[in-house]
Protein backbone atom coordinates (compact mmCIF):
# COMPACT_ATOMS: atom_id res chain seq x y z
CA UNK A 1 36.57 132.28 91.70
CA UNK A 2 38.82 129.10 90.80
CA UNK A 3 38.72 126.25 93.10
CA UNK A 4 39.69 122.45 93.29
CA UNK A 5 38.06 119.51 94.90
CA UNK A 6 40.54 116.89 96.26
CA UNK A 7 40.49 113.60 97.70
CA UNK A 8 43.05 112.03 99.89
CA UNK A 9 44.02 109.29 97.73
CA UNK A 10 44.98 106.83 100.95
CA UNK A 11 41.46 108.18 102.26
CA UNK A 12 38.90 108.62 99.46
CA UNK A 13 36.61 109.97 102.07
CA UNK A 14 38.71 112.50 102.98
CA UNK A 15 38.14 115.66 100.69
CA UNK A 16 39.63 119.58 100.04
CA UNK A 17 38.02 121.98 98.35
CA UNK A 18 40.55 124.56 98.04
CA UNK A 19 40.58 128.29 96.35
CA UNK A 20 42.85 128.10 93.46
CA UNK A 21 45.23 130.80 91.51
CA UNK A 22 43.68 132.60 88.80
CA UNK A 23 44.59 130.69 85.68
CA UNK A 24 46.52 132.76 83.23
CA UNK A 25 46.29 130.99 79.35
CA UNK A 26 49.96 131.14 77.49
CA UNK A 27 50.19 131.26 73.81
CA UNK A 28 48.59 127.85 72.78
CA UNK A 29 46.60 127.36 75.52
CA UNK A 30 42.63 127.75 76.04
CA UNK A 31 41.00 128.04 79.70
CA UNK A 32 38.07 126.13 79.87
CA UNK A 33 35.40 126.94 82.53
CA UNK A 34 33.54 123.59 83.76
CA UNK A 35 29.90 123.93 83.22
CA UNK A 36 27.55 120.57 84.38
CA UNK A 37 28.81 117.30 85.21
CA UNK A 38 27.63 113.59 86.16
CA UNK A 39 28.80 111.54 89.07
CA UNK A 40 28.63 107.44 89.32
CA UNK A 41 30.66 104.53 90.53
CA UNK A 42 32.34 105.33 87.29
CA UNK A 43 34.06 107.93 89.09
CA UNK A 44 34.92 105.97 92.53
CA UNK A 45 36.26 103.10 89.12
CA UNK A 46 38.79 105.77 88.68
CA UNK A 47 39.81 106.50 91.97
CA UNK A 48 39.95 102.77 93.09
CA UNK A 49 42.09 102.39 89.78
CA UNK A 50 43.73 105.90 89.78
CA UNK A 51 47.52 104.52 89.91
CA UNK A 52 47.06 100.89 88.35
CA UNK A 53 45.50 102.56 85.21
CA UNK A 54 47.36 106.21 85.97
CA UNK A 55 44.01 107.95 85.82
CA UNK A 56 45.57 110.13 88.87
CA UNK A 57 47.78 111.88 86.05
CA UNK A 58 45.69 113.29 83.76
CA UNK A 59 44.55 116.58 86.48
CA UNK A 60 47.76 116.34 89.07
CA UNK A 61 46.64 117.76 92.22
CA UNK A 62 48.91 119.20 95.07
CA UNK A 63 49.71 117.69 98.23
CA UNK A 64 47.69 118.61 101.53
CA UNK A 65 49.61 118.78 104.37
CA UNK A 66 51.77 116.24 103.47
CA UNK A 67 49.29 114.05 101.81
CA UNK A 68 49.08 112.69 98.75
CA UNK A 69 46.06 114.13 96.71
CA UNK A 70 44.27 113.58 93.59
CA UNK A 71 41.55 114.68 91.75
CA UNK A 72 38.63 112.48 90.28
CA UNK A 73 38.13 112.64 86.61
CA UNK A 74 34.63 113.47 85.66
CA UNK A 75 32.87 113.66 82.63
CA UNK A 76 30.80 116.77 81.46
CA UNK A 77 30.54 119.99 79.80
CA UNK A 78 32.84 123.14 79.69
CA UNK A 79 32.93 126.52 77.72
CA UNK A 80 36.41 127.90 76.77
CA UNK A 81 36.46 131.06 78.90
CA UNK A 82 39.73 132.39 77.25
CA UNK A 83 41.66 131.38 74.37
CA UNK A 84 45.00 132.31 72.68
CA UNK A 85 44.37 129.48 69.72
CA UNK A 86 42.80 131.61 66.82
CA UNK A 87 41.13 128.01 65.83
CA UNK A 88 39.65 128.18 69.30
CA UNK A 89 36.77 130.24 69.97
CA UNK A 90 35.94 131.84 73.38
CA UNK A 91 32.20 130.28 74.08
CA UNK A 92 32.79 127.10 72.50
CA UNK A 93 31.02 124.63 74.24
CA UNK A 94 32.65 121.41 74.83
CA UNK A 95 32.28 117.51 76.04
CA UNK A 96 35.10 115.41 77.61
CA UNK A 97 37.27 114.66 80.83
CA UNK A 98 37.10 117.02 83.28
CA UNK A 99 39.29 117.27 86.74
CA UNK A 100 36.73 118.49 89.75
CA UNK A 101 37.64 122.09 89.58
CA UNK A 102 36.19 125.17 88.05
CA UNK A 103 38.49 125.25 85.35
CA UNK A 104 40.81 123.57 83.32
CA UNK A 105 44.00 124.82 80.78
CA UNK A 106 44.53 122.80 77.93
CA UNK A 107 46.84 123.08 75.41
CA UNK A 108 44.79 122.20 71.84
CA UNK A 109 46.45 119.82 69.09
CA UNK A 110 44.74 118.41 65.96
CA UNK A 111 41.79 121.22 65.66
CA UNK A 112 39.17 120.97 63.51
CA UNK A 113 34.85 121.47 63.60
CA UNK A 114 34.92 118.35 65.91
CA UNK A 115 37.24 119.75 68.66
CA UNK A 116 40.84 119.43 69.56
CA UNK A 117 42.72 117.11 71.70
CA UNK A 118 44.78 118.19 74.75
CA UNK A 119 48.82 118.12 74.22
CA UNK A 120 49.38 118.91 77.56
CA UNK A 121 53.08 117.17 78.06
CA UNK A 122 51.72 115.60 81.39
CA UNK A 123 49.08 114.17 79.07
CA UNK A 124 50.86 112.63 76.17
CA UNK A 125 51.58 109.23 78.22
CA UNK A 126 48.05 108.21 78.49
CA UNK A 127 45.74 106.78 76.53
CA UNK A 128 44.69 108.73 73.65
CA UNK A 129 40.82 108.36 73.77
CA UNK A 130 40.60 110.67 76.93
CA UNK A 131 42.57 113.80 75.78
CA UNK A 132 39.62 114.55 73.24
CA UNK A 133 37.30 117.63 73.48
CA UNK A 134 34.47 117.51 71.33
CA UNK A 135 32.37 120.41 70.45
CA UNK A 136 28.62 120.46 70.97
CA UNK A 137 28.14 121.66 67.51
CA UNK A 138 29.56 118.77 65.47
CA UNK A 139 28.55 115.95 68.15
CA UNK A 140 26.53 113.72 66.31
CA UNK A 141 25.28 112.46 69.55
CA UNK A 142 24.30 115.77 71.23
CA UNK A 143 21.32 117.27 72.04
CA UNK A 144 20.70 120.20 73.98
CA UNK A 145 17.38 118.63 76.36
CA UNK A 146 19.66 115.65 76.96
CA UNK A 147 22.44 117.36 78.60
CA UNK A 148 21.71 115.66 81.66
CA UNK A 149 21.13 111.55 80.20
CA UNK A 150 24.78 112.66 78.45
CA UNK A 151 26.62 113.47 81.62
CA UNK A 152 25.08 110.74 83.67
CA UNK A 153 25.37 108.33 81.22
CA UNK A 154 27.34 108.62 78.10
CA UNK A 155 30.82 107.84 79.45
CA UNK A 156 29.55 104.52 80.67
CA UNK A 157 27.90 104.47 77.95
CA UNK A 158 30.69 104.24 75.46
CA UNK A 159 32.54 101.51 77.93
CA UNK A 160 29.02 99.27 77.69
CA UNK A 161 28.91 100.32 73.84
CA UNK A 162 32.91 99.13 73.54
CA UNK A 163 32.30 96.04 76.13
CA UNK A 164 28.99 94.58 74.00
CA UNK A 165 31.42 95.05 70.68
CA UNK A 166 33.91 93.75 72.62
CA UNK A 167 31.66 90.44 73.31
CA UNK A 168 30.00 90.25 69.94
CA UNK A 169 33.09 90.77 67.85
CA UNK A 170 34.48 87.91 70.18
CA UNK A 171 31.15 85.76 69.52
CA UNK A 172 30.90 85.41 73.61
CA UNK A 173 34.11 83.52 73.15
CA UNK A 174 31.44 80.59 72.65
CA UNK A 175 29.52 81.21 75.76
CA UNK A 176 25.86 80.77 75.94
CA UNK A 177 25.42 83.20 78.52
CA UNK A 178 26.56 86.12 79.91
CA UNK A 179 26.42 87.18 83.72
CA UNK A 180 27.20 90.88 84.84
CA UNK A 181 27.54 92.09 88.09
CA UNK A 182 26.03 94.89 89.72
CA UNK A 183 23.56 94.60 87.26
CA UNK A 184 21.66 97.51 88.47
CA UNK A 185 24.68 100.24 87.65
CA UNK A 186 24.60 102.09 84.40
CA UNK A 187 27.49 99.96 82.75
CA UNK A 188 25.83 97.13 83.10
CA UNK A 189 22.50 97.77 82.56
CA UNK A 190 23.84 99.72 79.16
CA UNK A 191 25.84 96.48 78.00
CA UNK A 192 22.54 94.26 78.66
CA UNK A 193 20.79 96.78 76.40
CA UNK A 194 23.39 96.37 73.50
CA UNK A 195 23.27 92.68 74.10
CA UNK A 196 19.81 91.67 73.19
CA UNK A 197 19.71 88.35 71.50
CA UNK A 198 22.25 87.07 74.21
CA UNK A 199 21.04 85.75 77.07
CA UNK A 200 21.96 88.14 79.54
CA UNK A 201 22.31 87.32 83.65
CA UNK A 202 22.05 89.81 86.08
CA UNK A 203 23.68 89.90 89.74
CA UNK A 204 22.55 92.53 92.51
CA UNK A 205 21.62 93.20 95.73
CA UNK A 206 18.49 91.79 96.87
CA UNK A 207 17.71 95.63 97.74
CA UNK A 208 18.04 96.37 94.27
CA UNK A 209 16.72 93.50 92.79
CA UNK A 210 13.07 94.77 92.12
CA UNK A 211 14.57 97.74 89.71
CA UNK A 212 17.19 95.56 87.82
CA UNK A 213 13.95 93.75 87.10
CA UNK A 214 12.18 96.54 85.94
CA UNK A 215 14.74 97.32 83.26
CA UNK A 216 13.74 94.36 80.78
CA UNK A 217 17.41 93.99 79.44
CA UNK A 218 18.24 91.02 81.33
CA UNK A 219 16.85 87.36 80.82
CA UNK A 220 17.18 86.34 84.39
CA UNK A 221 18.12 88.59 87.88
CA UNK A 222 19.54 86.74 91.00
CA UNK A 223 20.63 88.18 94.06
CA UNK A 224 24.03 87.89 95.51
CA UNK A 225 23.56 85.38 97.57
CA UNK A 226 21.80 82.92 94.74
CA UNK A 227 24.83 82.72 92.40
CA UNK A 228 24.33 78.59 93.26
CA UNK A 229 21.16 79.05 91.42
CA UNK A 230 23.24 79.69 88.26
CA UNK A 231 22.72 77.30 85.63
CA UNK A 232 25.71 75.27 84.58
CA UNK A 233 26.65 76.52 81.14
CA UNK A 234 29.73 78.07 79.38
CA UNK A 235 29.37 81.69 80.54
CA UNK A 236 31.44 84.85 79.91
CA UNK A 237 31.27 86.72 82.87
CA UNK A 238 31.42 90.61 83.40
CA UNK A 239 32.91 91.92 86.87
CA UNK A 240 31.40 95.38 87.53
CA UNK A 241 30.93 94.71 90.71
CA UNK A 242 34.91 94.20 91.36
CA UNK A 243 34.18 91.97 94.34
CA UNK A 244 36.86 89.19 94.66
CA UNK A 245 34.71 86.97 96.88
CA UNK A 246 31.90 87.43 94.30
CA UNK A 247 34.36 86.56 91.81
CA UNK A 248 35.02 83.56 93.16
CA UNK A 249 31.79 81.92 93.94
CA UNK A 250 30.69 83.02 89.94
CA UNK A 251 34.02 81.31 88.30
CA UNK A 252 33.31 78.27 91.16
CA UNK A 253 29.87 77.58 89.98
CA UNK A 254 30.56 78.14 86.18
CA UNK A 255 34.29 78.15 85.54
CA UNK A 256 33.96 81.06 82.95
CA UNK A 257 35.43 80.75 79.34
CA UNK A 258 35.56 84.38 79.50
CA UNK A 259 36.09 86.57 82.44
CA UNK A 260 36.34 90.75 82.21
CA UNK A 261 36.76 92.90 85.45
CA UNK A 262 35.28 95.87 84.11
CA UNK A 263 35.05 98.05 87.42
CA UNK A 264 34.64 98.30 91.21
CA UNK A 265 30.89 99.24 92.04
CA UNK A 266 31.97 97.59 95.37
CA UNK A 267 35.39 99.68 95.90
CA UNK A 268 36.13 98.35 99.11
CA UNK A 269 36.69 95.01 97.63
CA UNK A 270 38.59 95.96 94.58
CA UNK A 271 40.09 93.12 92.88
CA UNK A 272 43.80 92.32 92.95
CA UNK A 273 43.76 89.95 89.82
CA UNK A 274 46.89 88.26 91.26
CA UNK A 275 45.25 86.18 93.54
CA UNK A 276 42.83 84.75 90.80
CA UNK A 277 45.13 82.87 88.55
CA UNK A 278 44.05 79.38 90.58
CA UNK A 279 40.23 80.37 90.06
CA UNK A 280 38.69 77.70 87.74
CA UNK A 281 37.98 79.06 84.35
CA UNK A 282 39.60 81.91 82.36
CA UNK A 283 41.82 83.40 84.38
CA UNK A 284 39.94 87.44 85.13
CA UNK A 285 41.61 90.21 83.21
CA UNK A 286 41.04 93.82 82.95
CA UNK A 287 38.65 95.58 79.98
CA UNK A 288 40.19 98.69 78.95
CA UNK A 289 37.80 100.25 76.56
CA UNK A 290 40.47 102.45 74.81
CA UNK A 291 41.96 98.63 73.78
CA UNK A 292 39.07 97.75 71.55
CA UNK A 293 38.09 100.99 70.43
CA UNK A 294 41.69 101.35 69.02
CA UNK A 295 40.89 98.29 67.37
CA UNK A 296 37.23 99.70 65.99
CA UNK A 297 39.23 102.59 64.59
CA UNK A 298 41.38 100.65 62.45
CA UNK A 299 38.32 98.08 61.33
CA UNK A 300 35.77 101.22 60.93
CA UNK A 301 37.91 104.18 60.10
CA UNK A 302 38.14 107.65 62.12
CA UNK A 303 34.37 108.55 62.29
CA UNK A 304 33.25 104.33 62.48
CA UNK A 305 33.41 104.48 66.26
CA UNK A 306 31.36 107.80 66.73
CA UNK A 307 29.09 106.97 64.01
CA UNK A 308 28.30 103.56 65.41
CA UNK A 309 28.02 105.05 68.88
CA UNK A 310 26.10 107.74 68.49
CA UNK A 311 23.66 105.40 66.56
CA UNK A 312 23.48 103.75 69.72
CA UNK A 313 23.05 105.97 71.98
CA UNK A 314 19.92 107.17 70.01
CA UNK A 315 18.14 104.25 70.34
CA UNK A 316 19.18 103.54 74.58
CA UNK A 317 18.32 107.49 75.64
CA UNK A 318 14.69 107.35 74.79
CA UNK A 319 14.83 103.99 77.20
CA UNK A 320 16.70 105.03 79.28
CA UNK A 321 15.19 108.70 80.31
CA UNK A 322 12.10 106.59 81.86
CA UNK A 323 15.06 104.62 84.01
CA UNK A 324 16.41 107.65 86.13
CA UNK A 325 15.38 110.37 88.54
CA UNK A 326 17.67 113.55 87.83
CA UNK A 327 18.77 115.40 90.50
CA UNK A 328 20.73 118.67 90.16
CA UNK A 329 23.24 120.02 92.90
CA UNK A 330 25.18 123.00 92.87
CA UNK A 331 28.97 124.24 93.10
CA UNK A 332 31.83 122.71 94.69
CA UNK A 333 29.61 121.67 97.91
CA UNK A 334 27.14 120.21 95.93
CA UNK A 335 30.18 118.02 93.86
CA UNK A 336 31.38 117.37 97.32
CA UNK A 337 28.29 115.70 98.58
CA UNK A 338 27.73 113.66 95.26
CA UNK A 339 31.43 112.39 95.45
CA UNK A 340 30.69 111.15 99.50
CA UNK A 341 27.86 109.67 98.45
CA UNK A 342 28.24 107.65 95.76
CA UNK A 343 31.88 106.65 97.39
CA UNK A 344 29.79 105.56 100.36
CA UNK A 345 27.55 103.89 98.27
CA UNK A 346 24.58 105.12 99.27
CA UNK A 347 23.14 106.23 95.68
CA UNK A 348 19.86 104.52 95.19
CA UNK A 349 20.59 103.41 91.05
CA UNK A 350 16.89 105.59 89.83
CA UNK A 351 18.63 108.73 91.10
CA UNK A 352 21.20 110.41 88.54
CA UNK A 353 23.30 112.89 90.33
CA UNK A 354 24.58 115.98 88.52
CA UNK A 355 26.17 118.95 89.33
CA UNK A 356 26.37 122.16 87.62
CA UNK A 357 29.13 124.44 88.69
């Protein structure tokens, strides 16, 4: 059975799951079953975002009765079920962006041991770093028993691994601090990790306050409503949260010499970064991790930015496996229910919700 998950993209509560035609490979294309994948406010990032930053065109979905649809990228596992690339063999497994469906044709470019990259034509507009499929066998930061930590965490993982390089290469654009927000999501947390040595502020909820605490990556953890209790000092600060009235009382009390939106933990407050120009401080403007690691490529060469990252990861997922409570659900209802709940933000941050399909 082939099926798609959709979301009303005027109504991101609204959802279809919907049968789907039997996918038929041409010549040069592969049909990739999807296997096991993560959900997080990463996902309800791209949604929130999905026409500013086009993420609504890399798995085109088809209207509803006369609404618009889309479908949420994921990231995750899938095996190629059928292939008409000779390169490509049937039972490869793979890591990379995913659409919420069963399946996914892709039409491979640039194989080698490592994987291909999608030359779709609806694909060739977007950034670059997305359209990759890497195998499992030449993954230098695979392992089979982490499966889980990888589709939980790794995409956000290579935006905190990007965002700390991001900061350091930058030397904190002379800050003496750093402040992120929604400290206790898995972007942030991940940065704080890769920015020991810095001092390193974290913002929740008072709800989740005791956990952020627990994590040891930040110097100091303040509640929402205690960002007057922020020291005066040149700051960078990192928006995770996306909350413009947040945004406003942090660049207030510090007047940032550095401040990145990063993503929208709190989607119903989303930042339109028009307003902001009259904030005091730097004016806020958008991270886009593709920007710097385009940069890393050139500086490190093709393999610097994997090499670096998966030397990273290596040291966070032994950490970071004592920081989350797994929990597995099941087929398209069970990818339905995570997407509802973490949209409704209702995802206590120990619990890591993954789906296998």
């Amino acid at each position: 059975m082939t099926w798609d998950l959709t979301v009303d993209r005027a109504d991101l509560a609204r959802t279809t799951v919907a049968a789907a035609p039997p996918f038929e490979p041409a010549d040069g294309q592969v049909l990739l079953r999807v296997d096991r994948v993560g959900m997080s406010a990463n996902n309800v990032t791209y949604a929130v975002f999905g026409e500013a930053m086009r993420y609504w065109d890399f798995f085109p979905a088809a209207d509803v009765d006369g609404r618009v649809q889309g479908c949420v990228p994921l990231w995750g596992f899938a095996t190629v079920e059928r292939s008409t690339v000779d390169d490509v063999a049937e039972g490869t497994r793979l890591y990379g962006y995913l659409p919420t469906s069963s399946h996914l044709l892709v039409q491979p470019a640039k194989v080698d041991e490592h994987g291909f990259r999608d030359a779709s034509a609806h694909r060739q507009h977007l950034p670059s770093p997305y359209n990759g499929l890497t195998t499992t066998t030449a993954d230098p930061a695979y392992a089979a028993d982490q499966e889980d930590l990888q589709v939980l965490y790794r995409p956000l993982f290579m935006t905190s691994f990007m965002l700390a390089d991001f900061l350091l290469d930058n030397r904190c654009f002379g800050a003496e601090v750093v402040i992120l927000s929604s400290a206790s999501s898995k972007t942030a947390y991940g940065t704080a990790f890769l920015l020991d040595g810095v001092h390193r502020v974290g913002l929740t909820s008072a709800a989740n306050r005791a956990f952020t605490e627990s994590l040891g990556c930040y110097d100091q953890v303040l509640t929402y409503d205690e960002v007057g209790d922020l020291a005066p000092a040149a700051a960078v600060y990192v928006d995770i949260a996306g909350d413009a009235a947040l945004r406003r009382a942090v660049h207030e009390r510090v007047a940032p010499v550095h401040s990145a939106v990063v993503g929208a933990a709190h989607h119903d407050a989303a930042p339109d970064l028009s307003a902001d120009a009259a904030l005091p401080g730097a004016a806020p403007a958008f991270f886009f991790a593709p920007d710097q690691m385009r940069k890393r490529h050139a500086d490190w060469g093709p393999d610097g930015v994997e090499d670096r990252h998966a030397e990273a990861w290596g040291r966070f997922a032994p950490v970071v496996a004592g920081w989350v409570d797994v929990e597995v659900g099941h087929g398209p209802e069970g990818l339905q229910a995570a997407w509802l709940e973490t949209l409704a933000g209702s995802v206590a941050p120990r619990r890591g919700l993954v789906i296998e399909l």
